[in-house]
Protein backbone atom coordinates (compact mmCIF):
# COMPACT_ATOMS: atom_id res chain seq x y z
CA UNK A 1 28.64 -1.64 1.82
CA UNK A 2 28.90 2.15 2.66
CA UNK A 3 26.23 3.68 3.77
CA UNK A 4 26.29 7.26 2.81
CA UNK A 5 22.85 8.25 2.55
CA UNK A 6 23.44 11.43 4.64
CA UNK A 7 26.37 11.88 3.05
CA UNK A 8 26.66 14.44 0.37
CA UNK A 9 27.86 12.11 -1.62
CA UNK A 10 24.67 10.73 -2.08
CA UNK A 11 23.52 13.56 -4.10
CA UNK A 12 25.77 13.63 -6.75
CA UNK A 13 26.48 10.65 -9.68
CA UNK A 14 29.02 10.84 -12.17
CA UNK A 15 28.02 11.51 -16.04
CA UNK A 16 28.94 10.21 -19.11
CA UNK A 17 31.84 12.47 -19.08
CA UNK A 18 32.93 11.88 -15.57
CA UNK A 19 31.91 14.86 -14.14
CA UNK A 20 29.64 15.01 -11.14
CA UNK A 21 26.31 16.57 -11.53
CA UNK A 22 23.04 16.45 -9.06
CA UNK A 23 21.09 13.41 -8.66
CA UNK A 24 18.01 15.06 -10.20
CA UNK A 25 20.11 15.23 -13.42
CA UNK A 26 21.22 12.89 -13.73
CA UNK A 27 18.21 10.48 -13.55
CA UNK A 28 16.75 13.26 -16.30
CA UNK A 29 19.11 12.33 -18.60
CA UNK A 30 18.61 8.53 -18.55
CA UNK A 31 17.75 6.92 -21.11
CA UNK A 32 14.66 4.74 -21.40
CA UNK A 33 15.18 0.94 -21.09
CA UNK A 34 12.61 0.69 -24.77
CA UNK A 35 10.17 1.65 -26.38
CA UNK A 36 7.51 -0.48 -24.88
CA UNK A 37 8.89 -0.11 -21.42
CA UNK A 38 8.49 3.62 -20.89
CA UNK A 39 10.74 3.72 -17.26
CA UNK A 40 14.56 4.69 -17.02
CA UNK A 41 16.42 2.87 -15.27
CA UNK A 42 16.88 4.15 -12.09
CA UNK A 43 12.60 4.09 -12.19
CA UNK A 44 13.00 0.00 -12.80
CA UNK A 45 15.28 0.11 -9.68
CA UNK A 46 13.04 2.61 -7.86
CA UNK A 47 10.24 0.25 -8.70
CA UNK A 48 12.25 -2.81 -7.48
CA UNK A 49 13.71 -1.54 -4.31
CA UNK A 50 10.25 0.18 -2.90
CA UNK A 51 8.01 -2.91 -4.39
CA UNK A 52 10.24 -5.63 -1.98
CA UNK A 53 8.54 -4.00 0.74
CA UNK A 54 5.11 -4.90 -0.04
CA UNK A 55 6.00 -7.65 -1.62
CA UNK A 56 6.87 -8.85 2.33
CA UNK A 57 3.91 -6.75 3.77
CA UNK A 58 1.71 -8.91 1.76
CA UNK A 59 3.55 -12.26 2.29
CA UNK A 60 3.95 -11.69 6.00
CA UNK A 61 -0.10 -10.43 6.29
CA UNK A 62 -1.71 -13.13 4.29
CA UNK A 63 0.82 -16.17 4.86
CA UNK A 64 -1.25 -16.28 8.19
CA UNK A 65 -4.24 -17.13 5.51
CA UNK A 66 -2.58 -20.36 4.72
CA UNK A 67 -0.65 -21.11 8.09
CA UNK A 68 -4.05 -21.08 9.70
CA UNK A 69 -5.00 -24.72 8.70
CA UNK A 70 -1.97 -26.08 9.75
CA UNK A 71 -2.20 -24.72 12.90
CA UNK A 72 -5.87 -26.26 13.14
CA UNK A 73 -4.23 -30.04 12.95
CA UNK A 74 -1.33 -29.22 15.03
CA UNK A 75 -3.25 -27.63 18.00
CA UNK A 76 -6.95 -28.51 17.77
CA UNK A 77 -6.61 -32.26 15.96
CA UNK A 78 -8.06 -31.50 12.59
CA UNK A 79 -9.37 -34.63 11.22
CA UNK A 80 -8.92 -36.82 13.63
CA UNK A 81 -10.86 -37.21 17.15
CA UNK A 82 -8.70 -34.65 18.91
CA UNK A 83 -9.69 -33.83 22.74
CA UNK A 84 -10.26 -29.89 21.66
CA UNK A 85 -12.63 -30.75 19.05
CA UNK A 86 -10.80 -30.28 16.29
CA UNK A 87 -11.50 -26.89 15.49
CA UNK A 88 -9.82 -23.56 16.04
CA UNK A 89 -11.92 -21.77 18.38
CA UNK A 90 -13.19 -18.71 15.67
CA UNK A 91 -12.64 -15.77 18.47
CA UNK A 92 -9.11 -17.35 19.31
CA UNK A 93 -8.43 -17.16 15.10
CA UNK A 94 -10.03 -13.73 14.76
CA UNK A 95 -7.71 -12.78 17.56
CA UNK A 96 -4.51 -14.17 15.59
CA UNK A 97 -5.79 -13.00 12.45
CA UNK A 98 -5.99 -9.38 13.73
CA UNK A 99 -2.60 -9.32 15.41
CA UNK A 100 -0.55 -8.14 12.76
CA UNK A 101 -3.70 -5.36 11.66
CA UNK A 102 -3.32 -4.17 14.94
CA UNK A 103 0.74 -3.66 14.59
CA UNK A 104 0.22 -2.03 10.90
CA UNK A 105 -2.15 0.75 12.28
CA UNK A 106 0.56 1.76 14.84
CA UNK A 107 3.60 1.45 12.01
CA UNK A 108 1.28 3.69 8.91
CA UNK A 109 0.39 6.40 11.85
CA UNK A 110 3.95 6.59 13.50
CA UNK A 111 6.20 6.05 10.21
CA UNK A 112 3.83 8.30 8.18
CA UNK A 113 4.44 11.19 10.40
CA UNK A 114 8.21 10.50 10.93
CA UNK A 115 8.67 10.24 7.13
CA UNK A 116 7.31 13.52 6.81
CA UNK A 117 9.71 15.31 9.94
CA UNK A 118 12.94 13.12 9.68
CA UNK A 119 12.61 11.87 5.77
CA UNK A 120 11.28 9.31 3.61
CA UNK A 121 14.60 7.16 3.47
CA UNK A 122 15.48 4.54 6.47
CA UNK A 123 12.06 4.92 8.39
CA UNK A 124 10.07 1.95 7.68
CA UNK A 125 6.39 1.78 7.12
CA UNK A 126 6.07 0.41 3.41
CA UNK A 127 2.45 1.94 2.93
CA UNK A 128 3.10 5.52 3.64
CA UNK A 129 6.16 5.72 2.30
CA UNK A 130 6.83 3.53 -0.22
CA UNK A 131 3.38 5.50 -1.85
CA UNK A 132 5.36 9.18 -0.87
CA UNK A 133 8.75 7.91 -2.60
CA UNK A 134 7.30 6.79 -5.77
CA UNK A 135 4.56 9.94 -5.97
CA UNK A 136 7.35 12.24 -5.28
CA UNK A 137 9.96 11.21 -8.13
CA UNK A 138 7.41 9.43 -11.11
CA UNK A 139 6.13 11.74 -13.99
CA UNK A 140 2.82 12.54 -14.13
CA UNK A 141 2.13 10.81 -17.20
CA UNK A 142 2.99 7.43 -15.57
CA UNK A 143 3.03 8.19 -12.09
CA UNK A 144 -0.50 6.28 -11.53
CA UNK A 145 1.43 3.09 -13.31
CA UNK A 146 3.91 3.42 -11.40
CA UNK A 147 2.48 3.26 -7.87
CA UNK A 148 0.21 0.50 -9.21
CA UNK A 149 3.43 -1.48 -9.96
CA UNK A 150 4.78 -1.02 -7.00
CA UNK A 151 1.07 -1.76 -5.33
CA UNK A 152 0.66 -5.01 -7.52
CA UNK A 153 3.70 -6.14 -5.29
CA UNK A 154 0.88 -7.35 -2.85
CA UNK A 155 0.01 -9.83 -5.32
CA UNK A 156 2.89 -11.59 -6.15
CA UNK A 157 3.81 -11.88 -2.07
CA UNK A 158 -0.01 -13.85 -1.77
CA UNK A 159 1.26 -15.33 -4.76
CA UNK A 160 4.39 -16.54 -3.45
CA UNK A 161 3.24 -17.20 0.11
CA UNK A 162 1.02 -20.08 -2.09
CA UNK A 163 3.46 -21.42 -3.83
CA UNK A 164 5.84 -21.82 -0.83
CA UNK A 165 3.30 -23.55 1.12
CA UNK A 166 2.53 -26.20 -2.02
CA UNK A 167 6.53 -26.12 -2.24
CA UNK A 168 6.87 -27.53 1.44
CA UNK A 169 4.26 -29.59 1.80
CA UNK A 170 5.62 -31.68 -0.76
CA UNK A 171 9.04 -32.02 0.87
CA UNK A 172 7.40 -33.18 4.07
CA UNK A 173 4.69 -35.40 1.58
CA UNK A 174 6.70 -38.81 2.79
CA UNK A 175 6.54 -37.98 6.25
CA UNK A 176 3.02 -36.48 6.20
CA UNK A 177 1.03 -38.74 3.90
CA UNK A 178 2.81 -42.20 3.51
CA UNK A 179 4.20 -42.10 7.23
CA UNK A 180 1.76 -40.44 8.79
CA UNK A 181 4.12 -38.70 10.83
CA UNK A 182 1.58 -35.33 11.41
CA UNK A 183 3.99 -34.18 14.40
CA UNK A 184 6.19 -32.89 11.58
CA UNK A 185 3.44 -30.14 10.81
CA UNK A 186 5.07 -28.36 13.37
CA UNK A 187 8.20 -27.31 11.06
CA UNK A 188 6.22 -26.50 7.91
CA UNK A 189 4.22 -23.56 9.70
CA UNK A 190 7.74 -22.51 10.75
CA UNK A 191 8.94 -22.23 7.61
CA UNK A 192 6.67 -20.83 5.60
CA UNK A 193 6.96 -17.80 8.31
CA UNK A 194 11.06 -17.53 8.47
CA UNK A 195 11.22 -17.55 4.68
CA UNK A 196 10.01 -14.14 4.82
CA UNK A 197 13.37 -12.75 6.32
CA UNK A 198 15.51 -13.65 3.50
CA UNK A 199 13.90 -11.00 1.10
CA UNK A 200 13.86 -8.53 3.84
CA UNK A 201 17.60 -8.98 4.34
CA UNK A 202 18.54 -8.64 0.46
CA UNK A 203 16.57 -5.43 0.40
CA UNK A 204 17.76 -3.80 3.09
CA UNK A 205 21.23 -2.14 2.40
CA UNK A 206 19.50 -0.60 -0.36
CA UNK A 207 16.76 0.78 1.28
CA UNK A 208 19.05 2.50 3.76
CA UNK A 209 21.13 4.57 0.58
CA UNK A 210 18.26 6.26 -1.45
CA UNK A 211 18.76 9.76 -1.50
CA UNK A 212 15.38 11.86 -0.34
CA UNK A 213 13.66 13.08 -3.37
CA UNK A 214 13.93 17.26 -3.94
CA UNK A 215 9.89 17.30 -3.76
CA UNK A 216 10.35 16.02 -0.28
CA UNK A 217 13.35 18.60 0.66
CA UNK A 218 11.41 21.68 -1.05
CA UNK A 219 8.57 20.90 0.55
CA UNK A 220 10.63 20.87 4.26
CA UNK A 221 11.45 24.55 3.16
CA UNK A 222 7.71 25.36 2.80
CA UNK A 223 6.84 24.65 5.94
CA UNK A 224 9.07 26.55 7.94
CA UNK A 225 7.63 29.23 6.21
CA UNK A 226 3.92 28.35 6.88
CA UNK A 227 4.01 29.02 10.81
CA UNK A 228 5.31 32.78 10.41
CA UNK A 229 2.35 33.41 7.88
CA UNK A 230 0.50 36.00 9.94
CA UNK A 231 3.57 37.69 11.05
CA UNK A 232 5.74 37.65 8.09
CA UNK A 233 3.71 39.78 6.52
CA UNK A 234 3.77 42.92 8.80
CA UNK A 235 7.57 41.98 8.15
CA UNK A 236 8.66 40.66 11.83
CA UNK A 237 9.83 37.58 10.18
CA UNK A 238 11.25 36.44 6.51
CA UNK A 239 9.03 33.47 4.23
CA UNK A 240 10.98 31.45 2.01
CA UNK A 241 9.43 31.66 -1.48
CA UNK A 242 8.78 28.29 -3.05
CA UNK A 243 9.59 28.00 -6.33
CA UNK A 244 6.48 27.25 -8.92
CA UNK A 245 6.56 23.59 -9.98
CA UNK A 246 5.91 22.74 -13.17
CA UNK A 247 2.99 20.52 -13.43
CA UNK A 248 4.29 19.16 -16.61
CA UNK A 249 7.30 17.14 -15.22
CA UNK A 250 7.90 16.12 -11.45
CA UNK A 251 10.11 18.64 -9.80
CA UNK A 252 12.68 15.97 -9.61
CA UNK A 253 13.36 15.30 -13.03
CA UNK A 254 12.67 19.11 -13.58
CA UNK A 255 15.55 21.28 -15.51
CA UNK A 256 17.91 22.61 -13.31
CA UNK A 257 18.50 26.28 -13.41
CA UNK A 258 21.11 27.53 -14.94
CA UNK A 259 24.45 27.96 -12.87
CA UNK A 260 27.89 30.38 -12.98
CA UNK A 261 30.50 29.33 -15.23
CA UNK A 262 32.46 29.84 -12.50
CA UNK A 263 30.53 28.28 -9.60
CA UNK A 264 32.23 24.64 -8.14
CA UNK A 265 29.13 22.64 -10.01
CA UNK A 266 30.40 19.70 -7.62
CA UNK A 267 29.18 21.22 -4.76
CA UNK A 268 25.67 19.18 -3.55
CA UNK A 269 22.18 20.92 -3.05
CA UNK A 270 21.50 22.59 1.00
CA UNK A 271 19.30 20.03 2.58
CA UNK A 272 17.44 21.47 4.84
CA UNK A 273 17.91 20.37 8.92
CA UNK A 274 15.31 17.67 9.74
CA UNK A 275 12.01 19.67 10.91
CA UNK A 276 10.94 19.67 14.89
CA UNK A 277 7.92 17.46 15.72
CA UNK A 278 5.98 20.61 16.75
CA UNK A 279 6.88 22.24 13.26
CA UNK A 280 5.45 19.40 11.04
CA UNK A 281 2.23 18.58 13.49
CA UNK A 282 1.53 22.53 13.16
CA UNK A 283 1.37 22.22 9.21
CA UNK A 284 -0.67 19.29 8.99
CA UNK A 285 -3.28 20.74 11.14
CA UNK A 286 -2.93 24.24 9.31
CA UNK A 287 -3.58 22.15 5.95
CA UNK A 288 -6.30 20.32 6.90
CA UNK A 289 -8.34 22.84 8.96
CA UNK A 290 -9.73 23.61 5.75
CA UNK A 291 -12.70 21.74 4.65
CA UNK A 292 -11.85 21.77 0.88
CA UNK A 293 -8.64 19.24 2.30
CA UNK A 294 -10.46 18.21 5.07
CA UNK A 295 -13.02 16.36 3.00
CA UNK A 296 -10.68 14.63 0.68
CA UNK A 297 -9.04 12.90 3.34
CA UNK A 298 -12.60 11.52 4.95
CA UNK A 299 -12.90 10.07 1.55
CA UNK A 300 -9.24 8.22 1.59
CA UNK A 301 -9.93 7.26 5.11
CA UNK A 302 -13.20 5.96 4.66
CA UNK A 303 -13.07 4.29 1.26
CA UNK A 304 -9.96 2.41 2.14
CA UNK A 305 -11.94 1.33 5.65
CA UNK A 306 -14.98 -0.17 4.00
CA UNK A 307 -12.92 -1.33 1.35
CA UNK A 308 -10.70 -3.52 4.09
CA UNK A 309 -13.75 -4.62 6.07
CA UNK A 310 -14.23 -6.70 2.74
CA UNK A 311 -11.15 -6.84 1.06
CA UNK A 312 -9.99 -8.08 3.89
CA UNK A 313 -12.47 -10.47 5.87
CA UNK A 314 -12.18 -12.48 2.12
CA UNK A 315 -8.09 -12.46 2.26
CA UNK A 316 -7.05 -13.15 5.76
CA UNK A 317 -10.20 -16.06 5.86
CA UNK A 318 -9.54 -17.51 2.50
CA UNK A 319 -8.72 -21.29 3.92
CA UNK A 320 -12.08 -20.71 5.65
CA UNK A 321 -14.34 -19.51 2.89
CA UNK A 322 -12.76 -22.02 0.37
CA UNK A 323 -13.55 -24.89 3.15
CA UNK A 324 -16.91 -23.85 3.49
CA UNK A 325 -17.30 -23.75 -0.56
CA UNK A 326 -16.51 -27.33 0.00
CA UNK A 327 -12.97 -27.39 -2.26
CA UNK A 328 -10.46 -27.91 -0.20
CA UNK A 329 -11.84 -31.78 1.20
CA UNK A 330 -9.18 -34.32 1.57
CA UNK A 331 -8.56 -38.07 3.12
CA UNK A 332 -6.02 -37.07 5.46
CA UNK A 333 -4.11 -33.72 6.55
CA UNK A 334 -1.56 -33.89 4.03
CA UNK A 335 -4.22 -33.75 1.21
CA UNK A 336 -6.61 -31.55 2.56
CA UNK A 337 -3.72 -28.48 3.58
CA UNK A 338 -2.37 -29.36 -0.12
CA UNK A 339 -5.92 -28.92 -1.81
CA UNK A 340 -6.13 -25.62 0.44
CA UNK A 341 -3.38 -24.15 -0.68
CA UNK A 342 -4.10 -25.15 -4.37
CA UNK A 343 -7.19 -23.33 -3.96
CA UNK A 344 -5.17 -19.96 -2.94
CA UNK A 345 -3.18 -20.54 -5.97
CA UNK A 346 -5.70 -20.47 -8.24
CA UNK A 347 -7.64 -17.72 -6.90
CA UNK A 348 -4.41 -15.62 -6.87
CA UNK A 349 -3.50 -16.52 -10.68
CA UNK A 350 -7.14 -16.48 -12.19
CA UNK A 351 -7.65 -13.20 -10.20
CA UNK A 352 -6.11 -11.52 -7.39
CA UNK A 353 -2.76 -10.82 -9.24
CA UNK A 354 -4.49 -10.32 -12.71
CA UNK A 355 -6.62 -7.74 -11.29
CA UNK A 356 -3.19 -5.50 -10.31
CA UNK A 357 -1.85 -5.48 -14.07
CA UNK A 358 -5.55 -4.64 -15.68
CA UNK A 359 -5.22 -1.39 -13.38
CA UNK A 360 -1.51 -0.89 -14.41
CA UNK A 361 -2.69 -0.73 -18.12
CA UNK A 362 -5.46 1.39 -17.46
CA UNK A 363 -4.94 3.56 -14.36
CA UNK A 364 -3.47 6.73 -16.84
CA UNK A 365 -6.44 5.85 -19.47
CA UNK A 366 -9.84 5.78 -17.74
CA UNK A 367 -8.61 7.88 -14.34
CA UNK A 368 -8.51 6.39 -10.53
CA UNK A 369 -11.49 7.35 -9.06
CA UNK A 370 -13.60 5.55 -12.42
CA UNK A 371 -11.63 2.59 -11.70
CA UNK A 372 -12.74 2.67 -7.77
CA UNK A 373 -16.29 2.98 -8.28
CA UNK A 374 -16.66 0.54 -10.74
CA UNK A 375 -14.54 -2.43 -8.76
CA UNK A 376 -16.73 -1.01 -5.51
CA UNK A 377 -20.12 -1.78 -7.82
CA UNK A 378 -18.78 -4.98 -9.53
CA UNK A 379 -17.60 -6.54 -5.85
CA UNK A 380 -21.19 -5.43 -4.91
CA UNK A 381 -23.05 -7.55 -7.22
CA UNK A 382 -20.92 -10.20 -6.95
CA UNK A 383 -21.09 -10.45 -3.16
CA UNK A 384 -25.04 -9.57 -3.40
CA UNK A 385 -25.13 -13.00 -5.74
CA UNK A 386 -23.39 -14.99 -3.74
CA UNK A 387 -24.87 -13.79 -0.64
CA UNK A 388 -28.46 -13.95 -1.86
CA UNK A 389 -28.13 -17.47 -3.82
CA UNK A 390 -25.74 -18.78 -1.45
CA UNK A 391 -27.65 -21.74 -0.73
CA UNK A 392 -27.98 -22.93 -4.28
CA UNK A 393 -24.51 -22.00 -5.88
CA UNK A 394 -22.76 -25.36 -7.01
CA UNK A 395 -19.19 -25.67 -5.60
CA UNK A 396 -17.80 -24.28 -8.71
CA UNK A 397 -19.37 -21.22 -8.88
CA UNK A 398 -18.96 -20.26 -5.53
CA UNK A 399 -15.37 -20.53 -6.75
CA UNK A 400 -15.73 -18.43 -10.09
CA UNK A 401 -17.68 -15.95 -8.36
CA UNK A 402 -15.65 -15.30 -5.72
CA UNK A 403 -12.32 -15.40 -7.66
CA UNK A 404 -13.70 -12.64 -10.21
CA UNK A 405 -14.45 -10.58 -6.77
CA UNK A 406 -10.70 -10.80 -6.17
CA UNK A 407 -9.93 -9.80 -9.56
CA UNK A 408 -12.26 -6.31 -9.34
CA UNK A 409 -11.04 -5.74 -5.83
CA UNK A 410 -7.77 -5.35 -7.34
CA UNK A 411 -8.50 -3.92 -10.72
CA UNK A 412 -10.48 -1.39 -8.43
CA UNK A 413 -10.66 -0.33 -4.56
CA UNK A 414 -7.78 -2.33 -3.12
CA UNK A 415 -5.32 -0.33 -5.96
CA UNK A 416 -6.61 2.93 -6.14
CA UNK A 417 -6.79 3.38 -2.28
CA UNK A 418 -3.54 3.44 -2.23
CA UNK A 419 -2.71 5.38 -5.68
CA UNK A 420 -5.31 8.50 -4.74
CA UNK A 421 -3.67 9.23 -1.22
CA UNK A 422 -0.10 8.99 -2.89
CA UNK A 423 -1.37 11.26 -5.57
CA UNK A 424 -3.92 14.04 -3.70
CA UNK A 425 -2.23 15.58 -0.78
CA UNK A 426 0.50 17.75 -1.28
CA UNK A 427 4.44 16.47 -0.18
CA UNK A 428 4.82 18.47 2.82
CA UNK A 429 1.59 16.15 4.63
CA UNK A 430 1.45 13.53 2.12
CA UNK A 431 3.19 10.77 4.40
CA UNK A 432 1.59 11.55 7.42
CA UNK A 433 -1.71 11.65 5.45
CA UNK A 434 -1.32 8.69 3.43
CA UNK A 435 -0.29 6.64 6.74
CA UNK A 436 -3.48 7.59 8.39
CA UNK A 437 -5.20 7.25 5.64
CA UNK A 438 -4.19 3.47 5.72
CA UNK A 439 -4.27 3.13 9.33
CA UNK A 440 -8.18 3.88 9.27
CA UNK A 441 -8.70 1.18 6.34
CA UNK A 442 -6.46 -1.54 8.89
CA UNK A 443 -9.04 -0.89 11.51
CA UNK A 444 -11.88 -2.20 8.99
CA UNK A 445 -9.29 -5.41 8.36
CA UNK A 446 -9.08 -5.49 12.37
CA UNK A 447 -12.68 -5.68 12.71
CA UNK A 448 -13.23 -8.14 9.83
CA UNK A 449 -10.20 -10.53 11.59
CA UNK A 450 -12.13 -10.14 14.56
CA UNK A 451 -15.73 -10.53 13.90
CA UNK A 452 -15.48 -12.82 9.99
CA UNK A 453 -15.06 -16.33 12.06
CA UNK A 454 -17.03 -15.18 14.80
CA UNK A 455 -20.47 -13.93 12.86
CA UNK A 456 -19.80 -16.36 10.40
CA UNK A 457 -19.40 -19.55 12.69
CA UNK A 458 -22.08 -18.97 15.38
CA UNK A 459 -24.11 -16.06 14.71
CA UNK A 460 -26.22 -15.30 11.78
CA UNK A 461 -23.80 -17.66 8.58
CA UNK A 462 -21.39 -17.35 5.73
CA UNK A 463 -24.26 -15.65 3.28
CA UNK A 464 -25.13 -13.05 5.66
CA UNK A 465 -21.50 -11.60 6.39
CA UNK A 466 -21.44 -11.67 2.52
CA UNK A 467 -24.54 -9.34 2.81
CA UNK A 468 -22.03 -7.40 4.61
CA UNK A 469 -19.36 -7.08 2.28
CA UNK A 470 -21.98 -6.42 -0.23
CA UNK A 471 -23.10 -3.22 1.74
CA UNK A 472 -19.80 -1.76 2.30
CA UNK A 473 -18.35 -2.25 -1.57
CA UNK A 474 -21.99 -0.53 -2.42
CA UNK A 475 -21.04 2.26 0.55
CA UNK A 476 -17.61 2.73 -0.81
CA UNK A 477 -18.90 3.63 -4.46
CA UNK A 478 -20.66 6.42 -2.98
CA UNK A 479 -18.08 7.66 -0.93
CA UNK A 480 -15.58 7.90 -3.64
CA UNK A 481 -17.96 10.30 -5.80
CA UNK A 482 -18.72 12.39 -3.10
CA UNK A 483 -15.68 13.16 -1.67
CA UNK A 484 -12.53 12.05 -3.91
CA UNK A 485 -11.34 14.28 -7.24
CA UNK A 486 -9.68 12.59 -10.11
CA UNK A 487 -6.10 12.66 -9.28
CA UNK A 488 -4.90 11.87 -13.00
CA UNK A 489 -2.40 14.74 -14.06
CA UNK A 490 -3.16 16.44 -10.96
CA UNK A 491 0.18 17.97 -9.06
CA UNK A 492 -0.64 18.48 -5.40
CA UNK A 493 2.10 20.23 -5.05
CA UNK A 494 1.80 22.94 -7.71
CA UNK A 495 -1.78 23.30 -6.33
CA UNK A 496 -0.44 23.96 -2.51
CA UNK A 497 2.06 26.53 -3.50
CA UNK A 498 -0.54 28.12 -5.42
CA UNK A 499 -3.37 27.74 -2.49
CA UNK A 500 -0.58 29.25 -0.25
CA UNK A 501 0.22 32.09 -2.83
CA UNK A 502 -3.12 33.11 -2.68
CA UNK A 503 -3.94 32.85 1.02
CA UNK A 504 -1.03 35.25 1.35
CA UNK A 505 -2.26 37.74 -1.04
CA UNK A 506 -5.66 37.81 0.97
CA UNK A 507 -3.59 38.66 4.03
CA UNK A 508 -1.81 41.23 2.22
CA UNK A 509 -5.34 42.78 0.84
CA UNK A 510 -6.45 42.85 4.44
CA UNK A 511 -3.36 44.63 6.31
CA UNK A 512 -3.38 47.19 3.59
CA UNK A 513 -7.22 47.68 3.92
């Protein structure tokens, strides 16, 4: 396959009459798939290409979830009188657990702020700019829908990462349960980590020929003006003028304006030069060194950090919490690391991927920030009742409880955190934002990984961390009222040209006074 992303080819698309017209056209005059599926269908490939990427964020993050078991009877004897005990040391599995939290905080930070200088297309870092991709080309009547589909991604990879682990362990079933061959353990952890490439493959080559969106290249424009502010006025240097965008339609499925008869129509829009390191750092700290932006991001950053403290000490120690619930018993390995997974399975279907579509259907009815404060207060209570009748809870509704706190963490927090980001800050930051934004929340997973099998195993129990969890859901609720707005219908980027507009009339006002 060609790549000619950087090509100028990549710009243009032939119409129904053969000529060639500009992308942003072009994907305005598709036609809608149906009625009851409002998305063209370059969104339903926007949507598939972009969600592939979480899809394999979440299979790769959580698979660890369910590989974690089988490591325990390969390495530490499991069942049987093993010379290590047969446990996995809980600071050795916090460590493993936070590895690949520790890797995402580094890939949000450094691939948010490169999508933003070099470009949104061939960088990497799913979170930042999978979110900037989508938020920069959906209408704002279904933009929220949109990055919720591509969010709910997350689900299905848990989802599949269960089903793949049920999948193997009954090939290996002879060899594991009627044999009793356990050595052959060693392969099925193995496998359910490789199978992770062959998505990642398929996706590629079209991840690497997406055009940028024109939000993203206007926006490039914009800030080369923004460091000759206070000079350009006394007239020792030139701004570009932005033009308005209209907050009815995203600027790229905006109308074109109107060309020469004459003009060679085949010739592809200027994209600007990439920006210098220097130039982009300079407007993100120009942008947020006022509070008004300043204060939104605190509340990104810190609801998505208290949200993965919980979120996340649940997710990555599922096995754990389901074997301590007492469902996933069994009379030898085989049985038990089958009724494990089972257990996943049904906590996904009943209510972690559930949770996703409930959003979807709602997220452009009831707003984003209603939807975060109410899963924050719902995964409150529910935490505060298991935590406070821990004790007493039959197996079963440990189970229920705890399943319907996967379905409001997703019809709730663990959605919107990632929608509001996408949706607040303006393009020109919005990666570099969005990836910090997420890299704060990954340092509340790291700490979970680190200190959920720790706390839980030797210092103060199961019902207390829940305490925990209970404290920061409650925390997060606050948080999001005082410091988010309601991003529904809001265009960040009309509202930054605007903010800019007037800042330079104020300078103007005071060199003429």
């Amino acid at each position: 396959m060609r790549l000619m992303q950087w090509k100028d080819e990549a710009y243009l698309r032939k119409d129904e009459n053969g000529n060639f017209v500009p992308i942003e056209e072009y994907e305005r005059r598709t036609q809608r798939i149906s009625s009851w599926l409002p998305l063209s269908r370059w969104e339903v490939k926007l949507l598939a290409i972009t969600g592939v990427g979480f899809f394999l964020d979440s299979y790769d993050l959580f698979i660890i979830n369910l590989v974690t078991p089988v490591w325990t009877y390969e390495y530490w004897g499991g069942l049987t009188n093993h010379p290590r005990g047969g446990h996995y040391p809980p600071g050795l599995r916090g460590l493993v657990n936070a590895g690949a939290q520790i890797g995402n905080i580094f890939g949000q930070l450094g691939f948010g702020f490169l999508g933003d200088t070099l470009g949104r297309i061939g960088i990497g870092g799913d979170y930042p700019m999978s979110a900037s991709i989508v938020a920069e080309r959906g209408h704002l009547n279904h933009r929220g829908a949109l990055l919720g589909w591509i969010f709910s991604n997350q689900g299905w990879g848990t989802l599949a990462g269960s089903i793949v682990t049920i999948v193997v362990l009954a090939c290996f079933e002879p060899a594991l349960n009627m044999r009793g061959e356990v050595g052959q353990i060693d392969a099925i952890w193995r496998i359910q980590m490789g199978l992770a490439l062959v998505p990642a493959l398929l996706v590629l080559p079209f991840r690497l020929t997406m055009p940028e969106g024109r939000k993203y290249l206007e926006s490039k424009e914009l800030n080369y003006s923004l460091p000759s502010l206070n000079t350009s006025l006394e007239g020792s240097s030139p701004i570009l003028e932005p033009k308005p965008i209209d907050p009815k339609v995203d600027s790229d499925k905006a109308e074109l304006p109107p060309q020469d008869p004459g003009a060679n129509n085949s010739n592809p829009p200027v994209i600007p030069e990439p920006e210098s390191r220097k130039a982009k750092w300079d407007a993100f700290i120009i942008y947020f060194s006022e509070w008004r932006h300043l204060k939104i991001l605190i509340g990104t950053a810190l609801s998505w950090f208290l949200l993965d403290i919980a979120f996340y000490g649940t997710n990555l120690n599922q096995s754990v919490i389901l074997a301590d619930i007492g469902f996933t018993t069994g009379r030898n390995e085989y049985h038990t690391l089958m009724r494990n997974a089972q257990g996943n399975l049904i906590v996904a279907v009943a209510g972690y991927v559930p949770g996703y579509f409930v959003t979807i259907a709602l997220v452009e009815r009831i707003g984003r920030k209603w939807i975060q404060v109410q899963g924050f207060l719902v995964c409150a209570l529910l935490f505060g009742v298991l935590a406070g009748d821990y004790a007493h809870l039959s197996t079963a509704a440990r189970f229920v409880l705890f399943a319907l706190a996967q379905f409001f963490f997703n019809f709730g927090p663990n959605a919107t955190t990632f929608i509001i980001p996408a949706e607040v800050f303006p393009s020109r930051v919005r990666g570099t934002a969005h990836g910090l934004s997420a890299a704060t929340g990954r340092i509340g997973s790291i700490l979970a990984a680190l200190l959920f099998n720790f706390l839980s195993s030797n210092v103060i129990g199961l019902a207390n961390v829940l305490w925990i969890f209970f404290a920061c859901n409650l925390l997060g609720a606050v948080v999001t009222l005082l410091f988010l707005p309601e991003t529904k219908g809001r265009d960040a980027d009309l509202i930054d040209w605007e903010e800019i507009q007037e800042a330079r009339k104020k300078k103007a006002e005071e060199g003429t006074a």
